[in-house]
Every structure is written in structure tokens, then in C-alpha cells.
Protein backbone atom coordinates (compact mmCIF):
# COMPACT_ATOMS: atom_id res chain seq x y z
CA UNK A 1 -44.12 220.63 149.70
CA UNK A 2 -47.23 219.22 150.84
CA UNK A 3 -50.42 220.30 152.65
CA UNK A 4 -51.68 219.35 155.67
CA UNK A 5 -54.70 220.01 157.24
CA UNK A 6 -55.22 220.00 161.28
CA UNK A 7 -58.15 217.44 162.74
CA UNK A 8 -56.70 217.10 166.17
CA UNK A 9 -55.39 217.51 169.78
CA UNK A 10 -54.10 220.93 170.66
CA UNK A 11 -52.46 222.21 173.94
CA UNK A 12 -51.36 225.93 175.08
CA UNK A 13 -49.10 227.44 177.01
CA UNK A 14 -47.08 230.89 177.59
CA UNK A 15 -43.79 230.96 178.18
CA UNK A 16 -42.01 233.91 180.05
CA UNK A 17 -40.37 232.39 183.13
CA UNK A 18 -39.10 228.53 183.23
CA UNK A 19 -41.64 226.07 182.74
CA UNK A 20 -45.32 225.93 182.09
CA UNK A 21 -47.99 222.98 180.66
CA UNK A 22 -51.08 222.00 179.61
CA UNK A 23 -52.54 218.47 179.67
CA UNK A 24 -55.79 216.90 177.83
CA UNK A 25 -55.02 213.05 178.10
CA UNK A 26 -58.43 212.11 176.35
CA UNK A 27 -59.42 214.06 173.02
CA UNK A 28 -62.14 212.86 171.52
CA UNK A 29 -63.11 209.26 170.50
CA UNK A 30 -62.07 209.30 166.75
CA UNK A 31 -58.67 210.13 168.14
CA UNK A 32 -57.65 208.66 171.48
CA UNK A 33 -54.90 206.49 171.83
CA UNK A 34 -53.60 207.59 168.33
CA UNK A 35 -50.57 209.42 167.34
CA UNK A 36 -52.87 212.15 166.70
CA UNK A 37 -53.83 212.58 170.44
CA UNK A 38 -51.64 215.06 172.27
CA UNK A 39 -52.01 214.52 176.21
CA UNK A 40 -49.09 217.26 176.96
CA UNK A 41 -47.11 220.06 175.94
CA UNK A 42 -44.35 221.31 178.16
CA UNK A 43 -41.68 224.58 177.36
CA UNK A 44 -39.11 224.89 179.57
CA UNK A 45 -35.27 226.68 179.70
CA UNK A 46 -33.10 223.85 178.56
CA UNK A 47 -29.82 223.18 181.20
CA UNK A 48 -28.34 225.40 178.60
CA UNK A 49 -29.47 228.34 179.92
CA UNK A 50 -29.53 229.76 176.11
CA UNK A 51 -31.54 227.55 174.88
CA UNK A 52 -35.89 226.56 175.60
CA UNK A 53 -36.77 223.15 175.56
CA UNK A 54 -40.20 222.06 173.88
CA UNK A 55 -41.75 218.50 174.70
CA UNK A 56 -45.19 217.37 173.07
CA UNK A 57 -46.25 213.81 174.64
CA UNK A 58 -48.81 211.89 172.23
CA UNK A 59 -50.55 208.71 172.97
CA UNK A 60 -51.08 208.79 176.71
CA UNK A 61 -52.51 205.48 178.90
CA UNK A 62 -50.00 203.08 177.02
CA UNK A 63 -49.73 200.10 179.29
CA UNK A 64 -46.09 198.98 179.33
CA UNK A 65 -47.24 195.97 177.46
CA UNK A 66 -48.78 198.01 174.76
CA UNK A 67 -45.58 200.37 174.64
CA UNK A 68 -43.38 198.69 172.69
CA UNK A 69 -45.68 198.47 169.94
CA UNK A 70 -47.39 202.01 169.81
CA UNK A 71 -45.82 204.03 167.16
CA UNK A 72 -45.71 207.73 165.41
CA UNK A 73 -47.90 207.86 162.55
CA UNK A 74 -45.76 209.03 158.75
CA UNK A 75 -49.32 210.91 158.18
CA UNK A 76 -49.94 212.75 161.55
CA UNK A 77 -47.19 216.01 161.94
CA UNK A 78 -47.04 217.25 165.18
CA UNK A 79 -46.40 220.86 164.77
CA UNK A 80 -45.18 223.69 168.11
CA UNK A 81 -46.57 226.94 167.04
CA UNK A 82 -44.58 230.12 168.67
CA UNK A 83 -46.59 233.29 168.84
CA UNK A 84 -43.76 236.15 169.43
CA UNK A 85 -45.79 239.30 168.68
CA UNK A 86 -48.34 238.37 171.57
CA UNK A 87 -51.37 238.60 169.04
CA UNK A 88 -51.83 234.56 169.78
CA UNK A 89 -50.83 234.74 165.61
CA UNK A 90 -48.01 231.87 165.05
CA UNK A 91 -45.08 233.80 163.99
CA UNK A 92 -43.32 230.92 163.77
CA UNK A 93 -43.33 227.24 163.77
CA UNK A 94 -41.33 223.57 164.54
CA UNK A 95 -42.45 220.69 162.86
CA UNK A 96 -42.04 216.62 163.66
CA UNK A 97 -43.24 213.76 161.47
CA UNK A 98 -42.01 210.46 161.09
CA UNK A 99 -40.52 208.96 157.98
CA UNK A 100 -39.36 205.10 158.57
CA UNK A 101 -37.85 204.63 161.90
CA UNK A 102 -36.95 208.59 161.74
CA UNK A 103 -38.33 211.49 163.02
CA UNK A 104 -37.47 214.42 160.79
CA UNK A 105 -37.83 217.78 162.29
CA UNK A 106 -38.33 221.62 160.23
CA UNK A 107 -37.97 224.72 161.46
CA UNK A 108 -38.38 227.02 163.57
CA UNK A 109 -39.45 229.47 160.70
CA UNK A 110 -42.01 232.19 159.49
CA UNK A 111 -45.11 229.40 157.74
CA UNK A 112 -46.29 230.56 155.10
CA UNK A 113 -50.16 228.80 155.77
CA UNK A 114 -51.18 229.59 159.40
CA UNK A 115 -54.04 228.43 161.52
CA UNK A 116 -55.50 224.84 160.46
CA UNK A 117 -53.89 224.12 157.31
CA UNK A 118 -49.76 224.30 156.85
CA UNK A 119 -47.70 222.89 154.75
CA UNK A 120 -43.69 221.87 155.52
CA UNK A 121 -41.10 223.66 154.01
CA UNK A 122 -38.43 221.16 153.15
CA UNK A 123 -36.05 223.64 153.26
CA UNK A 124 -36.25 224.27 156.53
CA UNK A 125 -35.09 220.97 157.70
CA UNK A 126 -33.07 221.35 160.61
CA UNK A 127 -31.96 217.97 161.74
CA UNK A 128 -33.51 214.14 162.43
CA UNK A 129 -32.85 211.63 164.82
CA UNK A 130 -33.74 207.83 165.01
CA UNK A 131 -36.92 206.94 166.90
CA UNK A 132 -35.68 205.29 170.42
CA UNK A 133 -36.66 201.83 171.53
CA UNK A 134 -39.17 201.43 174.38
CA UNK A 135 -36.65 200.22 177.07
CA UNK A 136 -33.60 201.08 175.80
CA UNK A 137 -31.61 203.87 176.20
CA UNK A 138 -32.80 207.02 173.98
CA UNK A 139 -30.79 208.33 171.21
CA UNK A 140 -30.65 212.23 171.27
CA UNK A 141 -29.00 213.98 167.47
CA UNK A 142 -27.64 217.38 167.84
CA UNK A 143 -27.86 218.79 164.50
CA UNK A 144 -27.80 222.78 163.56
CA UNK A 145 -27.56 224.24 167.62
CA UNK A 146 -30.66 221.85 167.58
CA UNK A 147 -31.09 218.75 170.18
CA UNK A 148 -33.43 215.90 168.85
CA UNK A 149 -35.66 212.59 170.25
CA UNK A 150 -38.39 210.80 169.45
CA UNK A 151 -39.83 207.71 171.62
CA UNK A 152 -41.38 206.06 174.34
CA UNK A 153 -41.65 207.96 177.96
CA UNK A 154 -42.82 207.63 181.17
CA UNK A 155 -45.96 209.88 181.40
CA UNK A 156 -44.48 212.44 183.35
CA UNK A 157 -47.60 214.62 184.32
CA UNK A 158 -49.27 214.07 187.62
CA UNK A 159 -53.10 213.98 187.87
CA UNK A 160 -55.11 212.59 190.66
CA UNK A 161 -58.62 211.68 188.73
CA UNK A 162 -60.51 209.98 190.90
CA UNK A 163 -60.28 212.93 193.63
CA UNK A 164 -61.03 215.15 190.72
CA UNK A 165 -64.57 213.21 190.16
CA UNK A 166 -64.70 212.97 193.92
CA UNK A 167 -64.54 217.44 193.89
CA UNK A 168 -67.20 217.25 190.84
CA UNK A 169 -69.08 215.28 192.68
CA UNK A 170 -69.32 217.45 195.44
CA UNK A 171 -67.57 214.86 198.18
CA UNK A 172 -64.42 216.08 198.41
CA UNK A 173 -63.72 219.65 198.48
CA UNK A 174 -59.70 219.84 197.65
CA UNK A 175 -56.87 217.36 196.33
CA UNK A 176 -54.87 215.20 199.31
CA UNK A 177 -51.35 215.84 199.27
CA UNK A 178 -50.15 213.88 198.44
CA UNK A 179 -52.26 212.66 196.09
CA UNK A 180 -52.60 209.39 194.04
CA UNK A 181 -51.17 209.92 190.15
CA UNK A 182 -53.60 208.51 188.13
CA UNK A 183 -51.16 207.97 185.43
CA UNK A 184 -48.35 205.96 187.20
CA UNK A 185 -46.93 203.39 185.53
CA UNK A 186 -48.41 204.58 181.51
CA UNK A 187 -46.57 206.18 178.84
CA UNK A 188 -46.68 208.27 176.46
CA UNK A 189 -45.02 209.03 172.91
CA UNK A 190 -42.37 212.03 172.99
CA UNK A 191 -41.38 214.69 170.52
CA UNK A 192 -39.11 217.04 172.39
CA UNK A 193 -36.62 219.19 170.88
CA UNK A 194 -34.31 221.81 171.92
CA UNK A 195 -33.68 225.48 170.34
CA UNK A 196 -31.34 228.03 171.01
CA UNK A 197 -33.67 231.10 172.08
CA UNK A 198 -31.84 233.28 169.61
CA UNK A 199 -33.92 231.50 166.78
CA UNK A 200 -37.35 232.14 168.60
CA UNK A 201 -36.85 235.96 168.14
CA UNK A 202 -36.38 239.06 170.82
CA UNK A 203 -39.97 238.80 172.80
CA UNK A 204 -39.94 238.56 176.73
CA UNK A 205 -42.64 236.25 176.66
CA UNK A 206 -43.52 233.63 173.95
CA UNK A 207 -47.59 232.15 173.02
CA UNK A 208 -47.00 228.35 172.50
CA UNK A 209 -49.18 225.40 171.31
CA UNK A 210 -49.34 222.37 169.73
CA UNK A 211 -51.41 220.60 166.91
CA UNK A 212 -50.90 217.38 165.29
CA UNK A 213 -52.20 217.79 161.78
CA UNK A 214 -52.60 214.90 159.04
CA UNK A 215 -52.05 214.69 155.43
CA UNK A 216 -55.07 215.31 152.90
């Protein structure tokens, strides 16, 4: 078991109807365009109705030259916290980090460190899968009710910046629509996983964020 200590991104949502998100695609300088930078966070009911789908992107802006070679950091975890008692408390948690050309994945289960520090309870493992290829086809493990991946994605959020700075500015006063996505054609490095909602306890509506946290 080892400690960990949080430095980094973090992203929030709440989850009590299909999908929500939250975006921040540039932390601060000491970690943009690291493994430690989280640019989304989506929770959403999986196509298996019974189960909720969680998806942290890391890394955003990677050119499609600079794709292949961006990669998940063995000392940055990227951990989903679940709040299920609605005091915005993590009652439970998922964890990701990389080991080789793996992702191994823990939980979800009761931590026993909460807030900025945790540590990963290896008994908890509940399943890996091997880190996909930019441009090949992903590789998904289903392990323990659990789906798996790790790897290259198109950035899938849509964010028209320069209207935004035109709205701050005060010469525009709404978004076109359409609008122009500011991060067409950039990726981003994906953690998702999928969990059977009877693991994530009885609540109607569920706190979630994530952290990436490095090793000490």
C-alpha cells in the first residue's frame, strides 16, 4: 500500500439523471499538458441501463502528431471520487494508474484516507486492461461486472473560445449556433470505466469528481 498525495486537476459533477460534465482544459502551468492535467470528467448511464459509465480525459490540446507519443504517467493516479450520502464526503472511490503498458484499475470501495492524500488498496483490484494505440482500434477488458480502457481520444467536449473572449470582452453578447469548437481535431488521454450501479450504493443522486494525485 502506498500513499499518495493530490497536487492536481480536479473536475465535479452530480449525477441523478443521464449525463452531466465539467471541463477545465488548462490547469495551471506546472501541470498542463501532463498526465496530471484533467480537461474532463463525464458520468453517464452506460447502454446497460444497470450500469453508470465514468470517463476522465487527461492531457487535452494533443496535436495528432504529438498523440502517439503522449502517455499516462506510472506516478500520477487518477482517482473518481463518489459522494453517496450527499455531504460532498467521498464515500467511495475508483482508482486508475498505469503500470507498463497497463492500466490497472481499484475499486469502487470505502478509502480509508479521504480528501488530498489516499492511498490504493491492492485488494481492491478489480480488473486491468492494456493501454490502446493512438489509431488503432481500442481494446476494452471486462473483468468483475467491470468494463475497462485506457488511451488516446478524440477530445469530445465542444467549446467555442474565441466567442467566449469575444463575450468577456464585451463584443459579442451570446455564442453563434452553431458555433466553432475550439478543440476540433486535438485529443485527449482517456480513463473511462464502467460499473454496475449496484456497487455505487442505494442514493438517487450521486456527488462525483476527479483528482489525479502523484506518488510522494
Amino acid at each position: 500500500m502506498k500513499k499518495t498525495k493530490m497536487i492536481l486537476g480536479l473536475s465535479l459533477v452530480a449525477v441523478s439523471g443521464l449525463i452531466l460534465v465539467a471541463a477545465d482544459h488548462v490547469d495551471a502551468p506546472s501541470v498542463t499538458g501532463n498526465a496530471a492535467d484533467i480537461t474532463d470528467m463525464y458520468a453517464f448511464q452506460g447502454q446497460d441501463t444497470n450500469n453508470l459509465v465514468f470517463a476522465v480525459n487527461t492531457q487535452g490540446l494533443l496535436s495528432p502528431g504529438a498523440t502517439g507519443a503522449a502517455s499516462f504517467n506510472e506516478n500520477v493516479m487518477i482517482e473518481i471520487n463518489i459522494d453517496n450520502t450527499g455531504d460532498n464526503v467521498e464515500d467511495l472511490v475508483i482508482q486508475a494508474i498505469r503500470k507498463g503498458d497497463k492500466m490497472y484499475f481499484f475499486g469502487p470501495y470505502a478509502p480509508a484516507s479521504k480528501g488530498t492524500s489516499s492511498t490504493i488498496k491492492i485488494s481492491e483490484a478489480s480488473g486491468s486492461v492494456a493501454i490502446s494505440k493512438y489509431g488503432v482500434a481500442p481494446t476494452i477488458a471486462t473483468e468483475n461486472g467491470m468494463k475497462f480502457f485506457a488511451g488516446p481520444r478524440d477530445d469530445p467536449f465542444f467549446f467555442d473560445l474565441g466567442q467566449f473572449q469575444k463575450i468577456l470582452g464585451g463584443t459579442a453578447a451570446g455564442f453563434n449556433n452553431p458555433g466553432t469548437d475550439t478543440f476540433a481535431g486535438t485529443n485527449v488521454l482517456a480513463v473511462v470505466v464502467e460499473v454496475p450501479k449496484a456497487k455505487l450504493g442505494t442514493a438517487s443522486t450521486l456527488n462525483v469528481w476527479s483528482e489525479t494525485k502523484k506518488k510522494q
